[in-house]
N, C-alpha and C. Protein backbone atom coordinates (compact mmCIF):
# COMPACT_ATOMS: atom_id res chain seq x y z
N UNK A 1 -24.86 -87.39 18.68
CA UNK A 1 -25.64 -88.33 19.44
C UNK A 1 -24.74 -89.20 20.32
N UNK A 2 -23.46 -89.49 19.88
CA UNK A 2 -22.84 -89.76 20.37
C UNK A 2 -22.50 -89.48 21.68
N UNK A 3 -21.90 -88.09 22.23
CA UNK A 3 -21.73 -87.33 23.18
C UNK A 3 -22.82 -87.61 24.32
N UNK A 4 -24.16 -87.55 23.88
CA UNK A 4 -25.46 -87.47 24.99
C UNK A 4 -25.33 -88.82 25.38
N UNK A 5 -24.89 -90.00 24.69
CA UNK A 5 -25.10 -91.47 24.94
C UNK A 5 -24.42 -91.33 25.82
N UNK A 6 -22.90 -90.83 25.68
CA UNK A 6 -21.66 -91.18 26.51
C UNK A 6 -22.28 -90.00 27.91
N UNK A 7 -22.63 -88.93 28.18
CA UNK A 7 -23.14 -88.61 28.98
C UNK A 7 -24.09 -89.25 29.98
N UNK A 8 -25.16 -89.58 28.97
CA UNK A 8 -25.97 -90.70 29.88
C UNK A 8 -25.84 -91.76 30.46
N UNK A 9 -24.70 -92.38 29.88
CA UNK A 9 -24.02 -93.60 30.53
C UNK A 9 -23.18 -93.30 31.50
N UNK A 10 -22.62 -92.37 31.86
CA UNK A 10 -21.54 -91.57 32.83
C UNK A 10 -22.73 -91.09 34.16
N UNK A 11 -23.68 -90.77 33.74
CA UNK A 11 -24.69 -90.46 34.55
C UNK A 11 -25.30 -91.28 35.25
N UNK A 12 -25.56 -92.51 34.58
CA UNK A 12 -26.47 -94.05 35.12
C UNK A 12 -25.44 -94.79 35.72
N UNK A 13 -24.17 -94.71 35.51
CA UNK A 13 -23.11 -95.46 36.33
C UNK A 13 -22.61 -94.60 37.71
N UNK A 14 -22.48 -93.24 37.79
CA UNK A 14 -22.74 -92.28 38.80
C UNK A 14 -24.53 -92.51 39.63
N UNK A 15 -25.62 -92.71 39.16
CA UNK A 15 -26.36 -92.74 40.29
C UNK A 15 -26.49 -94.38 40.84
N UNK A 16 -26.22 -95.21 39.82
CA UNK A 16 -25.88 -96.79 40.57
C UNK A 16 -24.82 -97.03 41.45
N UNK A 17 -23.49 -96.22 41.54
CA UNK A 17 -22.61 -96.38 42.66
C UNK A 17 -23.52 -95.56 43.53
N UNK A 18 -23.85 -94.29 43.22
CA UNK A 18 -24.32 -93.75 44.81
C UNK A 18 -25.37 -94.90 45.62
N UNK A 19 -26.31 -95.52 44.59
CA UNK A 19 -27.30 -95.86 45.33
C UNK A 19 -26.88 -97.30 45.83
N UNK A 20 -25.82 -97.91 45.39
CA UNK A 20 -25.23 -98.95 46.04
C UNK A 20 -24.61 -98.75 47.28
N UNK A 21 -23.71 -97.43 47.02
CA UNK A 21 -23.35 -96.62 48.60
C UNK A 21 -24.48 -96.63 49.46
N UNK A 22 -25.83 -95.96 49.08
CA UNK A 22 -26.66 -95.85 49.81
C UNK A 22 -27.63 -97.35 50.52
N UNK A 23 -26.91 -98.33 50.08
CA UNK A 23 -27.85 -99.73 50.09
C UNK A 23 -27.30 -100.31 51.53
N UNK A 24 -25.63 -100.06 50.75
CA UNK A 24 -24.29 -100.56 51.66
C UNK A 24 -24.44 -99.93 53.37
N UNK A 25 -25.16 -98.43 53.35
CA UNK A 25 -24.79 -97.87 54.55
C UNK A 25 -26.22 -98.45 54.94
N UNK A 26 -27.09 -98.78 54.52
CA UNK A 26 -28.42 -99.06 55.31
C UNK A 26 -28.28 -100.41 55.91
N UNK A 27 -27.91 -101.33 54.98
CA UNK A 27 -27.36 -102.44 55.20
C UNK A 27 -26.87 -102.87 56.75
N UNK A 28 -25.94 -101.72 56.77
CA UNK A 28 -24.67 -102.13 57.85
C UNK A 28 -25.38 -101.20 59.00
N UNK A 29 -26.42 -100.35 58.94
CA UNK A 29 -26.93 -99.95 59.67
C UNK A 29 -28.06 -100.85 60.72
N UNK A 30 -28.39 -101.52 59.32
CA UNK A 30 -29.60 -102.75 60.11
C UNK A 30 -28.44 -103.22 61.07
N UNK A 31 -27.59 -104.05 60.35
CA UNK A 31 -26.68 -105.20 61.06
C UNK A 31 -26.23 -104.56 62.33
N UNK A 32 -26.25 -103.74 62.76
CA UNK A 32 -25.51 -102.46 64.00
C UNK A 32 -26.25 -102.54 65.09
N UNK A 33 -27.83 -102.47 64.48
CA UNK A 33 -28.85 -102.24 65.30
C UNK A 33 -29.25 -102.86 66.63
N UNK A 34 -29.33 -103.17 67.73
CA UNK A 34 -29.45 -104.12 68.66
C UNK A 34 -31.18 -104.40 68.53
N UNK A 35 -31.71 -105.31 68.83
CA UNK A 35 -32.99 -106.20 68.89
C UNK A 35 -33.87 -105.53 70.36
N UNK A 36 -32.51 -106.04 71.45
CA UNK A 36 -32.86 -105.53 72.73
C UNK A 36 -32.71 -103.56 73.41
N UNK A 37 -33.35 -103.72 73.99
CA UNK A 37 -33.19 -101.99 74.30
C UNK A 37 -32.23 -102.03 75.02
N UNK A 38 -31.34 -101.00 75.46
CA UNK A 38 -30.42 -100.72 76.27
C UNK A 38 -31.13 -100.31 78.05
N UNK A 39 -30.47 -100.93 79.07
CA UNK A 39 -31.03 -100.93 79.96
C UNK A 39 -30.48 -98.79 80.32
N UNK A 40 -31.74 -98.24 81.13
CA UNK A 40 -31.53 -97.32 81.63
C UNK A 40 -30.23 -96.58 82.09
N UNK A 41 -29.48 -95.90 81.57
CA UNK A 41 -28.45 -95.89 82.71
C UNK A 41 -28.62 -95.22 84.10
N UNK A 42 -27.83 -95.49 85.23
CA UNK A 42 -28.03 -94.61 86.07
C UNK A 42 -27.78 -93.10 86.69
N UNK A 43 -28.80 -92.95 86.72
CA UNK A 43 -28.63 -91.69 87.26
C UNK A 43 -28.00 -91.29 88.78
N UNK A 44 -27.24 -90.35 88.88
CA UNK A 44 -27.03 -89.55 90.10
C UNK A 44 -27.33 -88.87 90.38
N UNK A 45 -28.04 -88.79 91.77
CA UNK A 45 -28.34 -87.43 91.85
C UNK A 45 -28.04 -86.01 91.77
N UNK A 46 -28.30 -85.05 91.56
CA UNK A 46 -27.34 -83.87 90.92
C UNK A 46 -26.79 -83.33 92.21
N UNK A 47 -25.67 -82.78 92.10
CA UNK A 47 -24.94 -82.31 93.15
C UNK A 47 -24.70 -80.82 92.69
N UNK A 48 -23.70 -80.19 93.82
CA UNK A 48 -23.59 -78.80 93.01
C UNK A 48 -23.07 -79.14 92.10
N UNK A 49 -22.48 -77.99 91.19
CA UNK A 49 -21.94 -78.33 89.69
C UNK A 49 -20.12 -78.02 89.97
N UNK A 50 -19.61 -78.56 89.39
CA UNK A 50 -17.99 -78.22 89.18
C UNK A 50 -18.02 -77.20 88.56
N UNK A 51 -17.34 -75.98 89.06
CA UNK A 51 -17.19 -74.95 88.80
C UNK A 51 -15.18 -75.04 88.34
N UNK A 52 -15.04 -74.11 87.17
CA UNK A 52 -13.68 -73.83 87.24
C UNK A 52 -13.23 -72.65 87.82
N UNK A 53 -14.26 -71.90 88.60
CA UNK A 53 -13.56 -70.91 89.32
C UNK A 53 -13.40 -71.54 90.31
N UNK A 54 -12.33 -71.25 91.20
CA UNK A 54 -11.93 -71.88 92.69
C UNK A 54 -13.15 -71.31 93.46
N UNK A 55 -13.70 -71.90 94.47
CA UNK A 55 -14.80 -71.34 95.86
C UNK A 55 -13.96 -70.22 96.58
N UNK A 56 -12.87 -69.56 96.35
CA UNK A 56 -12.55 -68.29 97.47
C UNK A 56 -12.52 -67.54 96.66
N UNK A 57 -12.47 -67.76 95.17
CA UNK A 57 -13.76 -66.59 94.04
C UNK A 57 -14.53 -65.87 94.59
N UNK A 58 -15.31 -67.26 94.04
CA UNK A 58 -17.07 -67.35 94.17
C UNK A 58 -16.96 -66.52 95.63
N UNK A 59 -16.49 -66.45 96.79
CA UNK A 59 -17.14 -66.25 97.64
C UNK A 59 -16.90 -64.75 97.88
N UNK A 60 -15.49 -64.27 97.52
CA UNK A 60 -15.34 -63.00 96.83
C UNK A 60 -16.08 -62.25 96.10
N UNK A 61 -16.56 -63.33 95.07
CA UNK A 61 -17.79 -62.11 94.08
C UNK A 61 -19.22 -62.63 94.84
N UNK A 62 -19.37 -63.35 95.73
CA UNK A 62 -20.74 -62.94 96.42
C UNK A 62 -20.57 -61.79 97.69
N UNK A 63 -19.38 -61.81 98.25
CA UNK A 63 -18.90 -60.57 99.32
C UNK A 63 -19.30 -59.08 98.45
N UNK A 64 -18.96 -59.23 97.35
CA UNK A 64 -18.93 -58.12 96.35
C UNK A 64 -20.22 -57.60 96.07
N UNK A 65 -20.97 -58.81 95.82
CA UNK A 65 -22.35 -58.14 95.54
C UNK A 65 -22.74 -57.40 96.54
N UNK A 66 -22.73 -58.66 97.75
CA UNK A 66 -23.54 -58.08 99.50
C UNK A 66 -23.77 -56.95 99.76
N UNK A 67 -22.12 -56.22 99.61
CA UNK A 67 -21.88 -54.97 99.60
C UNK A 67 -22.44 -54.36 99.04
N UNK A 68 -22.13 -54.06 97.85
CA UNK A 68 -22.65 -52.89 96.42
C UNK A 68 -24.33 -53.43 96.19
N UNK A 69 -24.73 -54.25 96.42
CA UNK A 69 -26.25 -53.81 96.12
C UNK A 69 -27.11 -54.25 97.62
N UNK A 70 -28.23 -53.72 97.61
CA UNK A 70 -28.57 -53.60 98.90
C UNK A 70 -30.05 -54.57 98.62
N UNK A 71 -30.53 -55.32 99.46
CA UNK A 71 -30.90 -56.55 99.54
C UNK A 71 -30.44 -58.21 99.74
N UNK A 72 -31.47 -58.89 98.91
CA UNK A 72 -30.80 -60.30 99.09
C UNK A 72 -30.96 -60.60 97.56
N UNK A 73 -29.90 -61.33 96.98
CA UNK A 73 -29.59 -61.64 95.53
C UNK A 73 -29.04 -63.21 95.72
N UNK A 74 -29.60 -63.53 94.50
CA UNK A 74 -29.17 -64.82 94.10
C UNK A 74 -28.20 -64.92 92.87
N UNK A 75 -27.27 -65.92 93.32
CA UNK A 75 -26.01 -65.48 91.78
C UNK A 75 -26.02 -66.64 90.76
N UNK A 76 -26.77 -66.88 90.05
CA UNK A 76 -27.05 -67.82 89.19
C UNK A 76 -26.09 -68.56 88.24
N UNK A 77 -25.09 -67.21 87.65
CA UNK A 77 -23.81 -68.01 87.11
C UNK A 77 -22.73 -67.36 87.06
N UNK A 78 -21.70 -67.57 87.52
CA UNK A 78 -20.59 -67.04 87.40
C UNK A 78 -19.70 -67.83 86.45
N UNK A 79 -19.21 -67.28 85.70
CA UNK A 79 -18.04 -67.75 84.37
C UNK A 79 -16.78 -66.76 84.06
N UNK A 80 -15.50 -67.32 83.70
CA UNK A 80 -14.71 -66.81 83.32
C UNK A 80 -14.71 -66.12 81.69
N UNK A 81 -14.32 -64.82 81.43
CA UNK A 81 -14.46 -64.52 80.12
C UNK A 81 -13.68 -65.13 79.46
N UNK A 82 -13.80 -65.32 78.21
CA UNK A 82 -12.54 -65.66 77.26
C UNK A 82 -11.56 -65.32 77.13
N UNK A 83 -10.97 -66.22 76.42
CA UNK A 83 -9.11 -65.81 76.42
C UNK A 83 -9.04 -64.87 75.50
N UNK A 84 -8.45 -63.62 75.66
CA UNK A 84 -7.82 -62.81 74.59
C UNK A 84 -6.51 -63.38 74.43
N UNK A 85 -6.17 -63.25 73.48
CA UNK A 85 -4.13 -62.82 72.62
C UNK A 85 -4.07 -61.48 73.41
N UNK A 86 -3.12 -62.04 74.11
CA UNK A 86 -2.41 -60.45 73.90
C UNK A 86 -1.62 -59.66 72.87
N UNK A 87 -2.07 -58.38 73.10
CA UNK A 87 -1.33 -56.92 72.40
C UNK A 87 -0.39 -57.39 71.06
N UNK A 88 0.24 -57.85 71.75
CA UNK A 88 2.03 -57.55 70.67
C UNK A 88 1.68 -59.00 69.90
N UNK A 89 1.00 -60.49 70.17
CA UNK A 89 0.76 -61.29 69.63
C UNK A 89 -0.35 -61.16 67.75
N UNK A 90 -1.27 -59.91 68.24
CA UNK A 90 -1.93 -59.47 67.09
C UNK A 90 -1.22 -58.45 66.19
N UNK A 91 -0.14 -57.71 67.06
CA UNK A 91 0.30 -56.78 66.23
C UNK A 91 1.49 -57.28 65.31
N UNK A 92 1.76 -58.88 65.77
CA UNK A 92 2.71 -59.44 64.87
C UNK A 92 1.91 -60.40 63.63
N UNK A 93 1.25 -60.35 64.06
CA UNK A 93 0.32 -61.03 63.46
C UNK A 93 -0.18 -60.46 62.23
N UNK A 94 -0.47 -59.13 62.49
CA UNK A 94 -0.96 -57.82 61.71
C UNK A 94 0.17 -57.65 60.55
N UNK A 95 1.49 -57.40 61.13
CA UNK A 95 2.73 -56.80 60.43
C UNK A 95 3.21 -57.88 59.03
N UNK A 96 2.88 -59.30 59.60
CA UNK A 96 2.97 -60.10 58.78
C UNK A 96 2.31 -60.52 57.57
N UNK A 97 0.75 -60.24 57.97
CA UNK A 97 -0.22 -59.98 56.74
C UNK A 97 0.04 -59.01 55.93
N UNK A 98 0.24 -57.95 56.04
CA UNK A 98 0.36 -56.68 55.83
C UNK A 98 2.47 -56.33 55.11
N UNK A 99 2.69 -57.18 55.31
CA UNK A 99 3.84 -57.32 54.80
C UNK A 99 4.21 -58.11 53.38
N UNK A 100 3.31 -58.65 53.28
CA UNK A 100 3.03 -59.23 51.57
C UNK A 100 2.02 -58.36 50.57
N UNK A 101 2.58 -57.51 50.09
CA UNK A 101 2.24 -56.69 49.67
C UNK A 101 2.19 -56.88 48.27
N UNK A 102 1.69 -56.68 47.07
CA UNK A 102 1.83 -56.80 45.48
C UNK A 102 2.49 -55.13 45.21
N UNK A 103 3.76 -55.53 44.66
CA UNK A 103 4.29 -54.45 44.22
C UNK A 103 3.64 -54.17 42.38
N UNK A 104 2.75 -53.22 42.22
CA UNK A 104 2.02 -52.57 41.60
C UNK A 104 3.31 -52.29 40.23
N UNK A 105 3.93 -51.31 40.29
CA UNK A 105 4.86 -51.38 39.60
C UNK A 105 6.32 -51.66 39.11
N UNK A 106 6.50 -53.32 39.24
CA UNK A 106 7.25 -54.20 38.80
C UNK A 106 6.97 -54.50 37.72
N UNK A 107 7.74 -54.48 37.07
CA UNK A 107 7.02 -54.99 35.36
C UNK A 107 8.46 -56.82 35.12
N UNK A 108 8.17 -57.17 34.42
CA UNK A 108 9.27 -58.65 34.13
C UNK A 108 9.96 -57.40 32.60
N UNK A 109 11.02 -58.25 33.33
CA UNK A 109 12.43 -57.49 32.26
C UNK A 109 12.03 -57.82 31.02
N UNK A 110 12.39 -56.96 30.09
CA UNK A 110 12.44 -56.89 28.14
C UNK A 110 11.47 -55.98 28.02
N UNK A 111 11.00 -56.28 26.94
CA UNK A 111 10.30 -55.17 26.42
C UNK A 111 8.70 -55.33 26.71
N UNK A 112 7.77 -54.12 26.86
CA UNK A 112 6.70 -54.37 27.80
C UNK A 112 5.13 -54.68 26.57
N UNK A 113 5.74 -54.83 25.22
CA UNK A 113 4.67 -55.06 24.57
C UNK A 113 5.81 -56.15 22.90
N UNK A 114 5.43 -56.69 22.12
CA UNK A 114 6.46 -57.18 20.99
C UNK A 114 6.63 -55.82 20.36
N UNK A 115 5.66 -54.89 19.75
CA UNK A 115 6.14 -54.14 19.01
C UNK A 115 7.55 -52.75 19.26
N UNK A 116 7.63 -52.98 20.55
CA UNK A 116 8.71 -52.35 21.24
C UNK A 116 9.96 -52.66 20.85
N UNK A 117 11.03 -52.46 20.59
CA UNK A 117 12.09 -53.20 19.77
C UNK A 117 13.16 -53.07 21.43
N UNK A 118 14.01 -54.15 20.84
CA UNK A 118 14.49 -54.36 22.59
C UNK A 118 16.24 -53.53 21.81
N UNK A 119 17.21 -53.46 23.14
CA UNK A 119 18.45 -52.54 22.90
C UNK A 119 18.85 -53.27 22.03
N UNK A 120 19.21 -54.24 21.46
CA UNK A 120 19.58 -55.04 20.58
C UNK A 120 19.16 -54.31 19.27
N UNK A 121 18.26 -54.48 18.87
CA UNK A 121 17.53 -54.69 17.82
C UNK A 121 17.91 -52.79 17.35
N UNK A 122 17.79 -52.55 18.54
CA UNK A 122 18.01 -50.80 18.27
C UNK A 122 19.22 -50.30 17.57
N UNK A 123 20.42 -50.45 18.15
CA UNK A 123 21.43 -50.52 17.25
C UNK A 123 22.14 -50.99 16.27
N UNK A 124 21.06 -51.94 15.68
CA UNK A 124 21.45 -52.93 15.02
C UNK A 124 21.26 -51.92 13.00
């Protein structure tokens, strides 16, 4: 009976810190809060967008389309793909994982069970 007391008391002192934690963060949440609303911020009007491809790209891969497809097209987004690693960066990468290996049969020196008698014991 003992044990369950000391449990239960370990238990009721664990959910009274949490819920004091939980009092503490509401608390400081009120106090945070402003009364007044925040005025609007302003807006700008939208402009084109900053692109990180340079414009003699862009104007390259719209020359590109012009050509190869026949009509009028609109190019909605152009983006750079992701960065790969290169080649030799994964294959070192690879060699190194792959280089810690568990050597299977290493055994630790002496004898591999007690009832085994070690050189000692043999000529004795």
């Amino acid at each position: 009976m003992t044990d369950f007391a000391f449990i239960l008391t370990g238990f009721g002192i664990v959910i009274a810190v949490l819920s004091f934690l939980w009092l503490a963060c509401a608390l400081v949440g009120r106090l945070h809060r402003d009364a007044r609303p925040h005025p609007p911020a302003e807006t700008e009007t939208p402009g084109p967008a900053q692109s990180p491809i340079p414009g003699a790209h862009l104007a390259a891969i719209s020359a590109a389309i012009a050509v190869l497809l026949p009509g009028r097209h609109r190019i909605v987004r152009v983006y750079a793909p992701g960065h790969r690693t290169m080649a030799w960066i994964e294959e070192g990468r690879f060699e190194m994982s792959t280089s810690h290996r568990v050597r299977w049969g290493w055994t630790a020196p002496g004898p591999s069970s007690p009832s085994q008698p070690t050189a000692k014991q043999e000529h004795s």
